[in-house]
PDB file of N, CA and C in Angstrom:
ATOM      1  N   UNK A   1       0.851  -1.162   0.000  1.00  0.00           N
ATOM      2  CA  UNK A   1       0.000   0.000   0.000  1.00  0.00           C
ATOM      3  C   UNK A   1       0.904   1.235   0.000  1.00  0.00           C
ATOM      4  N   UNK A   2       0.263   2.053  -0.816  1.00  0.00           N
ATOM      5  CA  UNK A   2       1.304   3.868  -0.921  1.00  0.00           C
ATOM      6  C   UNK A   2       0.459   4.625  -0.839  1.00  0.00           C
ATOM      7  N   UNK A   3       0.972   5.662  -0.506  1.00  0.00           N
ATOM      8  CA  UNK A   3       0.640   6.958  -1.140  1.00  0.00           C
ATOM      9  C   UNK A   3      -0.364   7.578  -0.041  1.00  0.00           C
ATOM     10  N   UNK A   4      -1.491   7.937  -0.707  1.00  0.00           N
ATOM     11  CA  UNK A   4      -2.682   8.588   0.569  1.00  0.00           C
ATOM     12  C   UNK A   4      -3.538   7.399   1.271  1.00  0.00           C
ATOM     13  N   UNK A   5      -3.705   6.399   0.546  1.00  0.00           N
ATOM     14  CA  UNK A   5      -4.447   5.408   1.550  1.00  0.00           C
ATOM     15  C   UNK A   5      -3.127   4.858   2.869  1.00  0.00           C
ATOM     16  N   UNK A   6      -2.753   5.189   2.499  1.00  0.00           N
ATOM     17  CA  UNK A   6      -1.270   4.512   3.388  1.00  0.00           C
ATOM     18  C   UNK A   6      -1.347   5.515   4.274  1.00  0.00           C
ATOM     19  N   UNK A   7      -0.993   6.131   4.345  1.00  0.00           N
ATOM     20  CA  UNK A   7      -0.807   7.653   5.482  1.00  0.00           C
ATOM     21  C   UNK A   7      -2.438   7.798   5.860  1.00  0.00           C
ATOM     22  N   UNK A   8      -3.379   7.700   5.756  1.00  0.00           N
ATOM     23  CA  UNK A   8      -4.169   8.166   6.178  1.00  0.00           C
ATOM     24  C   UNK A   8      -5.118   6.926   6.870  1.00  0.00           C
ATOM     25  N   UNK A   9      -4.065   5.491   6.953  1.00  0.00           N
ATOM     26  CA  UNK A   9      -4.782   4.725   7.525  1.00  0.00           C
ATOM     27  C   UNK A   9      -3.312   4.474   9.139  1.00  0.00           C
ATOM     28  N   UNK A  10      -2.622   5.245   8.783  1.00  0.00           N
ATOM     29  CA  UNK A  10      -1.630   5.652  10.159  1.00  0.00           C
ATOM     30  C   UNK A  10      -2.170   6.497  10.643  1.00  0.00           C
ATOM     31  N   UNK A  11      -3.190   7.300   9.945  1.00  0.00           N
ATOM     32  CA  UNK A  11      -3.611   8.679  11.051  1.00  0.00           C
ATOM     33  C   UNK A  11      -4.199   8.183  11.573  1.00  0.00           C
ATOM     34  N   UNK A  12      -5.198   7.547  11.101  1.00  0.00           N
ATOM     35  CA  UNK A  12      -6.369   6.853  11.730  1.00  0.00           C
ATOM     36  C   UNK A  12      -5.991   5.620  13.257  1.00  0.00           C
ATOM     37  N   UNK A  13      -4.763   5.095  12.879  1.00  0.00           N
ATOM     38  CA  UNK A  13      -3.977   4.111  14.032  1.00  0.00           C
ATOM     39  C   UNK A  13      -3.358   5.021  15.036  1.00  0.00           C
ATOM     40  N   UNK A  14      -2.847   6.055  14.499  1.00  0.00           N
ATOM     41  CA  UNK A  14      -2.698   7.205  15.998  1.00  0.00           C
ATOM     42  C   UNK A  14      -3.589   7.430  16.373  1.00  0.00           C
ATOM     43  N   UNK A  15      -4.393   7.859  16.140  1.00  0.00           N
ATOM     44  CA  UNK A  15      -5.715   8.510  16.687  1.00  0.00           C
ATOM     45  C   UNK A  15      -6.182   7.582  17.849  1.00  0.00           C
ATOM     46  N   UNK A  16      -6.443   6.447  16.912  1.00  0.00           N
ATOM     47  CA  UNK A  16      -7.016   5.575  18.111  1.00  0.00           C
ATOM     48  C   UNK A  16      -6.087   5.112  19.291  1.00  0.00           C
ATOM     49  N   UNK A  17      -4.609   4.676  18.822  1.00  0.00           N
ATOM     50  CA  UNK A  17      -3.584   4.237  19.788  1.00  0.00           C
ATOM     51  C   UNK A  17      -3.666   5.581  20.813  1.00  0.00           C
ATOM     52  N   UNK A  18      -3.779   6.798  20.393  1.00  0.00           N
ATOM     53  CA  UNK A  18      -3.234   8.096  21.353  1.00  0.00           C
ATOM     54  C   UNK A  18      -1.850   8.389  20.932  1.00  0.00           C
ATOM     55  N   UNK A  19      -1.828   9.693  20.690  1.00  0.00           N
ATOM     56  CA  UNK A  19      -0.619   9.998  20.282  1.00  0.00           C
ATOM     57  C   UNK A  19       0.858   9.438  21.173  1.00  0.00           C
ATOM     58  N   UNK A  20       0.251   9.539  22.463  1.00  0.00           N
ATOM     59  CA  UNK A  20       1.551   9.668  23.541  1.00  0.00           C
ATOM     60  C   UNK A  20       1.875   8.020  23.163  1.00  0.00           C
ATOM     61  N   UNK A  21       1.414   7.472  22.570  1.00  0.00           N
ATOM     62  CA  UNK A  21       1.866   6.228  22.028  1.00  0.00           C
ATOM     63  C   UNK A  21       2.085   6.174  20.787  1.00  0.00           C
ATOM     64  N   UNK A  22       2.714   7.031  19.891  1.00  0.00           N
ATOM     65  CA  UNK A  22       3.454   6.662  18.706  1.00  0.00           C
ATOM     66  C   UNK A  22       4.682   7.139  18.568  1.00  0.00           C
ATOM     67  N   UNK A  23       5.626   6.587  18.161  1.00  0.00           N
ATOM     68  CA  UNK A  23       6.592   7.067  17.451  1.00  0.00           C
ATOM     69  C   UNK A  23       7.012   7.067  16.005  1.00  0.00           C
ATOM     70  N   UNK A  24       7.135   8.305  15.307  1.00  0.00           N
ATOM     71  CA  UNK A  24       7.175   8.594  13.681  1.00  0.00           C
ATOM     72  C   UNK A  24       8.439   8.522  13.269  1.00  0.00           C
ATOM     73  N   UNK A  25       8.992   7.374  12.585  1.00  0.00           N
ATOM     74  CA  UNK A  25      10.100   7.639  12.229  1.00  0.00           C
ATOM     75  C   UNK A  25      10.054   7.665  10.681  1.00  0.00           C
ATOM     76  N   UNK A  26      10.358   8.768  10.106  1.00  0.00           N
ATOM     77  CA  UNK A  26      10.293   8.928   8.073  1.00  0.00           C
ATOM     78  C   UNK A  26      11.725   8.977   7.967  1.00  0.00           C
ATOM     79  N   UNK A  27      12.135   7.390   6.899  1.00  0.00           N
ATOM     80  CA  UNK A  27      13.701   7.431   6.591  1.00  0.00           C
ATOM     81  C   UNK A  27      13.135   7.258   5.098  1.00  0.00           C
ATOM     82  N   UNK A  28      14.274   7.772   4.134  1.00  0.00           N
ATOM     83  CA  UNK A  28      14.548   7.419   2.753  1.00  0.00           C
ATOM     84  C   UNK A  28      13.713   5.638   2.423  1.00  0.00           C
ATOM     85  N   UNK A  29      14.456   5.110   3.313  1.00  0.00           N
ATOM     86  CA  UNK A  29      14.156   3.378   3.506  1.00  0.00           C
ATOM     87  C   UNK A  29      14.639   2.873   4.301  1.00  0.00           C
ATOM     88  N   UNK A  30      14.037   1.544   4.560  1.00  0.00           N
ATOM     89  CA  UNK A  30      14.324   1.013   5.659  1.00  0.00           C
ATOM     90  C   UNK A  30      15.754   0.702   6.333  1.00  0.00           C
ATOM     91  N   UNK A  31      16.345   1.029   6.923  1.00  0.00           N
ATOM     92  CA  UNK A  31      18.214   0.978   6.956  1.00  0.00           C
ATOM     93  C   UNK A  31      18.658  -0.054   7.708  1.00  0.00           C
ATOM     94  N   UNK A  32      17.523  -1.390   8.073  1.00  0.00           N
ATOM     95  CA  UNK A  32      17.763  -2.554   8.727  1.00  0.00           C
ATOM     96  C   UNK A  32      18.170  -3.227   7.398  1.00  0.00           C
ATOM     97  N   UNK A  33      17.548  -3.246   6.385  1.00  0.00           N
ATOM     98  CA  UNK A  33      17.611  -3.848   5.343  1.00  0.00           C
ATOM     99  C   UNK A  33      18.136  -3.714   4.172  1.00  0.00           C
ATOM    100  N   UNK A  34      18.912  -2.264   3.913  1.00  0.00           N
ATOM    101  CA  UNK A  34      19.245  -1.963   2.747  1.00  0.00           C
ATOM    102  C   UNK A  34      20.401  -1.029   3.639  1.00  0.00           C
ATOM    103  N   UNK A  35      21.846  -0.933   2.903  1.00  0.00           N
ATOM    104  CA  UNK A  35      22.689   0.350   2.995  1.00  0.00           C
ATOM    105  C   UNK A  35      22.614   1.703   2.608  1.00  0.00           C
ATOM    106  N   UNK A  36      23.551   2.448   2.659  1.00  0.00           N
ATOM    107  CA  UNK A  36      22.950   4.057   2.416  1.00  0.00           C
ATOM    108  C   UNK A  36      23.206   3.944   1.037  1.00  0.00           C
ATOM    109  N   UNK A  37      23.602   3.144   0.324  1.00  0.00           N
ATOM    110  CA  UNK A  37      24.387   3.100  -0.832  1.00  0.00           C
ATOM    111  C   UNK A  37      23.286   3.786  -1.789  1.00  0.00           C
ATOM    112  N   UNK A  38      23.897   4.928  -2.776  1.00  0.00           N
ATOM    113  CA  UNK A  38      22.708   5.332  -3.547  1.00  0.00           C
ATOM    114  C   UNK A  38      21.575   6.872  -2.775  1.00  0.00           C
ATOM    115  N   UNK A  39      21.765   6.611  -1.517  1.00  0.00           N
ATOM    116  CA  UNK A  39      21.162   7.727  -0.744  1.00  0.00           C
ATOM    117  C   UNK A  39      22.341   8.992  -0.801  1.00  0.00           C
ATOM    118  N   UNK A  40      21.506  10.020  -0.725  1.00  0.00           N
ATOM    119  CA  UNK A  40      22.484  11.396  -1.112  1.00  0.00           C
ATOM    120  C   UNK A  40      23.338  11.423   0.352  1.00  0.00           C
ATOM    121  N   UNK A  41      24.363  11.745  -0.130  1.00  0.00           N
ATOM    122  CA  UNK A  41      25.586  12.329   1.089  1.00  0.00           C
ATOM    123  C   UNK A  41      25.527  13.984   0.948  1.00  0.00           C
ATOM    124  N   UNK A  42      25.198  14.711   0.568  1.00  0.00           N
ATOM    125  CA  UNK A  42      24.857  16.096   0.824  1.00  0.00           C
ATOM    126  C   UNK A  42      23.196  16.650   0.927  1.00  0.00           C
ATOM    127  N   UNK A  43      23.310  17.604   1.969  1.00  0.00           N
ATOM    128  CA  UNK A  43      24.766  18.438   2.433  1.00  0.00           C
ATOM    129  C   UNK A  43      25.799  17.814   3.847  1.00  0.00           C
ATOM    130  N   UNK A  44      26.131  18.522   4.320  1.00  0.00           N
ATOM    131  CA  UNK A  44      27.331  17.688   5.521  1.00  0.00           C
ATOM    132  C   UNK A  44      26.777  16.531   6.504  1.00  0.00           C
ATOM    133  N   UNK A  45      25.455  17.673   6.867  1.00  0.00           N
ATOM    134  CA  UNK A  45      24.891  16.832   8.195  1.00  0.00           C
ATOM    135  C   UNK A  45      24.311  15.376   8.002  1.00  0.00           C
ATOM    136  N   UNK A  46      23.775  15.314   6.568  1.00  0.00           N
ATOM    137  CA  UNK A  46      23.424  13.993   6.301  1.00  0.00           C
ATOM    138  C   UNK A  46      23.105  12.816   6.442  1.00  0.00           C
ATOM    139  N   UNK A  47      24.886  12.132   6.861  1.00  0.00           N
ATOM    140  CA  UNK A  47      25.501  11.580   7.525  1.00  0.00           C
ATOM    141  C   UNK A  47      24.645  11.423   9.123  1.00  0.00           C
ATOM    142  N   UNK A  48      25.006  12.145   9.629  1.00  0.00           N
ATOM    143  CA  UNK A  48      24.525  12.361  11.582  1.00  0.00           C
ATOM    144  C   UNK A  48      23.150  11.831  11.220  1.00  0.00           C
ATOM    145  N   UNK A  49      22.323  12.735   9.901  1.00  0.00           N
ATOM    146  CA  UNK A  49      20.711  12.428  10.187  1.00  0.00           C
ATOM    147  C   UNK A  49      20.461  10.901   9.783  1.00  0.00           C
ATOM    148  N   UNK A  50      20.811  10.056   8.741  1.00  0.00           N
ATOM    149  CA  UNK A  50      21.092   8.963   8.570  1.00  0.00           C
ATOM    150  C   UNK A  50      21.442   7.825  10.198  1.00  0.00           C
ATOM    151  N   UNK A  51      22.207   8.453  10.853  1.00  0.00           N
ATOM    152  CA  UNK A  51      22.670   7.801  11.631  1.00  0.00           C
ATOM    153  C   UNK A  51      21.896   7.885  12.868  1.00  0.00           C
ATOM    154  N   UNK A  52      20.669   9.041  13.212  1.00  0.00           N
ATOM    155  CA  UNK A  52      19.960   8.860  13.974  1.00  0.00           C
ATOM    156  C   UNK A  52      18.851   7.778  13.551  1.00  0.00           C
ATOM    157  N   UNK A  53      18.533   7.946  12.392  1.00  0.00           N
ATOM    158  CA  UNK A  53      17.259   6.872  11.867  1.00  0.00           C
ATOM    159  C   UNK A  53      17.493   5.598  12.601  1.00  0.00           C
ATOM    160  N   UNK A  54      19.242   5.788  12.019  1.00  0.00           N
ATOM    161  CA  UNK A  54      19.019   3.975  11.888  1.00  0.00           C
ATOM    162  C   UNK A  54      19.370   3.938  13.576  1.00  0.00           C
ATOM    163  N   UNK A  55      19.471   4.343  14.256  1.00  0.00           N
ATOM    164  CA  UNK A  55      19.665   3.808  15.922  1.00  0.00           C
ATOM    165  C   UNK A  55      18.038   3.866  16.171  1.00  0.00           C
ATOM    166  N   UNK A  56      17.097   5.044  15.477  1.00  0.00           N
ATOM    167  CA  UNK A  56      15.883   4.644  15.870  1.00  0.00           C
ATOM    168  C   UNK A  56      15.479   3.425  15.340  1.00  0.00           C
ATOM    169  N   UNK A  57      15.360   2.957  13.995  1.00  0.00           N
ATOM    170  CA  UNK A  57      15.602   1.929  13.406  1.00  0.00           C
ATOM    171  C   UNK A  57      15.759   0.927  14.295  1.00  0.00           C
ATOM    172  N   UNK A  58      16.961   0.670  14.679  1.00  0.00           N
ATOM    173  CA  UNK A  58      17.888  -0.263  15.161  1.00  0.00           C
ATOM    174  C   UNK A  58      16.331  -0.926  16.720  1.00  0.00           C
ATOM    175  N   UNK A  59      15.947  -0.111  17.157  1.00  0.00           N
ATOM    176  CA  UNK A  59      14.559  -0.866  18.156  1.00  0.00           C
ATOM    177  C   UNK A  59      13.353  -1.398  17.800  1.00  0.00           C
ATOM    178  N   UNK A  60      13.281  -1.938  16.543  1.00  0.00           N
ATOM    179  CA  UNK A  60      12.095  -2.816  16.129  1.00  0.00           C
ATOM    180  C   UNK A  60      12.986  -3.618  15.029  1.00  0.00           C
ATOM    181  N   UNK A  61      12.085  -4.905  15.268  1.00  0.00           N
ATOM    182  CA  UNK A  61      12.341  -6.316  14.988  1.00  0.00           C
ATOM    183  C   UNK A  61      12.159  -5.654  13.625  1.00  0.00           C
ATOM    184  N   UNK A  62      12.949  -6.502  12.558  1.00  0.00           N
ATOM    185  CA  UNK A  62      12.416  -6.686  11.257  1.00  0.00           C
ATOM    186  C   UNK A  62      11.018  -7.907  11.542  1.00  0.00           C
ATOM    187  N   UNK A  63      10.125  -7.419  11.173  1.00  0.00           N
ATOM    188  CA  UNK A  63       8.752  -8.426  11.013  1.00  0.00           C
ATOM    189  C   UNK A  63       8.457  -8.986   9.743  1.00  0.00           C
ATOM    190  N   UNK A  64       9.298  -8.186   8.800  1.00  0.00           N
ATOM    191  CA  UNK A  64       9.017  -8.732   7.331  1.00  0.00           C
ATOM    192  C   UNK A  64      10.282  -8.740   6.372  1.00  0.00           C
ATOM    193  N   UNK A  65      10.217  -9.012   5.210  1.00  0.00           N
ATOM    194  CA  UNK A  65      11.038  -8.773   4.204  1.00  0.00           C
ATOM    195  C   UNK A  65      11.362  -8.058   3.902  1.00  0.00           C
ATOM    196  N   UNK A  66      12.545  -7.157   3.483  1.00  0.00           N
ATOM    197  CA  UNK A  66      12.365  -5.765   2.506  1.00  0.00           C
ATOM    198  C   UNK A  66      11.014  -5.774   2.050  1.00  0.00           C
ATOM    199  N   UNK A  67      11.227  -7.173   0.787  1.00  0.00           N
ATOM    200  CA  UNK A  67      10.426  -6.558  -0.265  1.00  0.00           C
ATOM    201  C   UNK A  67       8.538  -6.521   0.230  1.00  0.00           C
ATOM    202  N   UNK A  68       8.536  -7.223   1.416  1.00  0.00           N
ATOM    203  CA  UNK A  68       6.680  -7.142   1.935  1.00  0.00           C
ATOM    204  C   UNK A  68       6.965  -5.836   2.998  1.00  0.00           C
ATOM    205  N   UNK A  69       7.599  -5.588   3.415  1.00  0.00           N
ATOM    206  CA  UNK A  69       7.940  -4.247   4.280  1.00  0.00           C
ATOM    207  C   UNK A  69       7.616  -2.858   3.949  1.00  0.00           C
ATOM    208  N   UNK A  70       8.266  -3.029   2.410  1.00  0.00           N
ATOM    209  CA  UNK A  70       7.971  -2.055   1.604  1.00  0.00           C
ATOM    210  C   UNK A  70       7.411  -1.479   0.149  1.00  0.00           C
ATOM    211  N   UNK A  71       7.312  -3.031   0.139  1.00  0.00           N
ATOM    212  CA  UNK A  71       6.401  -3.338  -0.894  1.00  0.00           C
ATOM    213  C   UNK A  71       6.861  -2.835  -2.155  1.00  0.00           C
ATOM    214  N   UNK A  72       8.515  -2.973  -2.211  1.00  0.00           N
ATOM    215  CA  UNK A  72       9.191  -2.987  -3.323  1.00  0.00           C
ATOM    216  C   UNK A  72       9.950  -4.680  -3.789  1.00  0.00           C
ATOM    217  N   UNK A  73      10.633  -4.483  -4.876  1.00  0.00           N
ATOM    218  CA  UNK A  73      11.078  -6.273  -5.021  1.00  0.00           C
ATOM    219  C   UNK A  73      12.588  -5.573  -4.171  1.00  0.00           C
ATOM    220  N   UNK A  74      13.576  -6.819  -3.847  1.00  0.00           N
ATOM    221  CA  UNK A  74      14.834  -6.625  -3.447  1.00  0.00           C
ATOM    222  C   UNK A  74      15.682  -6.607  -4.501  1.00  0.00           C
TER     223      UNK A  74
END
């Protein structure tokens, strides 16, 4: 699933969970499963922001595949 049905069936799962129970993390892609390889290195900070994802990242299980995760092929 993409695009607006996708996001607007997360609003709908905050809402009900309560906010003080979500955490939003928006990366390029998933960085359990794929390298930065191909992701832009500018401008400087990049790097650092990349590297917070993936420690947020880094606290949930992979539950799926890349490719059912994100519903691209690998």
């Amino acid at each position: 699933m993409r695009g607006d049905q996708a996001i607007e069936e997360l609003f709908v799962l905050a809402a009900d969970v309560g906010l003080e129970n979500v955490e939003l993390i928006i990366a390029p892609r998933d960085l359990r499963f794929k390298d930065r390889q191909g992701l832009p290195t500018a401008p400087a900070w990049i790097g650092n922001l990349y590297d917070e994802i993936q420690t947020a990242l880094d606290k949930f299980p992979p539950l799926l595949s890349n490719s059912r995760a994100t519903g691209l092929a690998d």
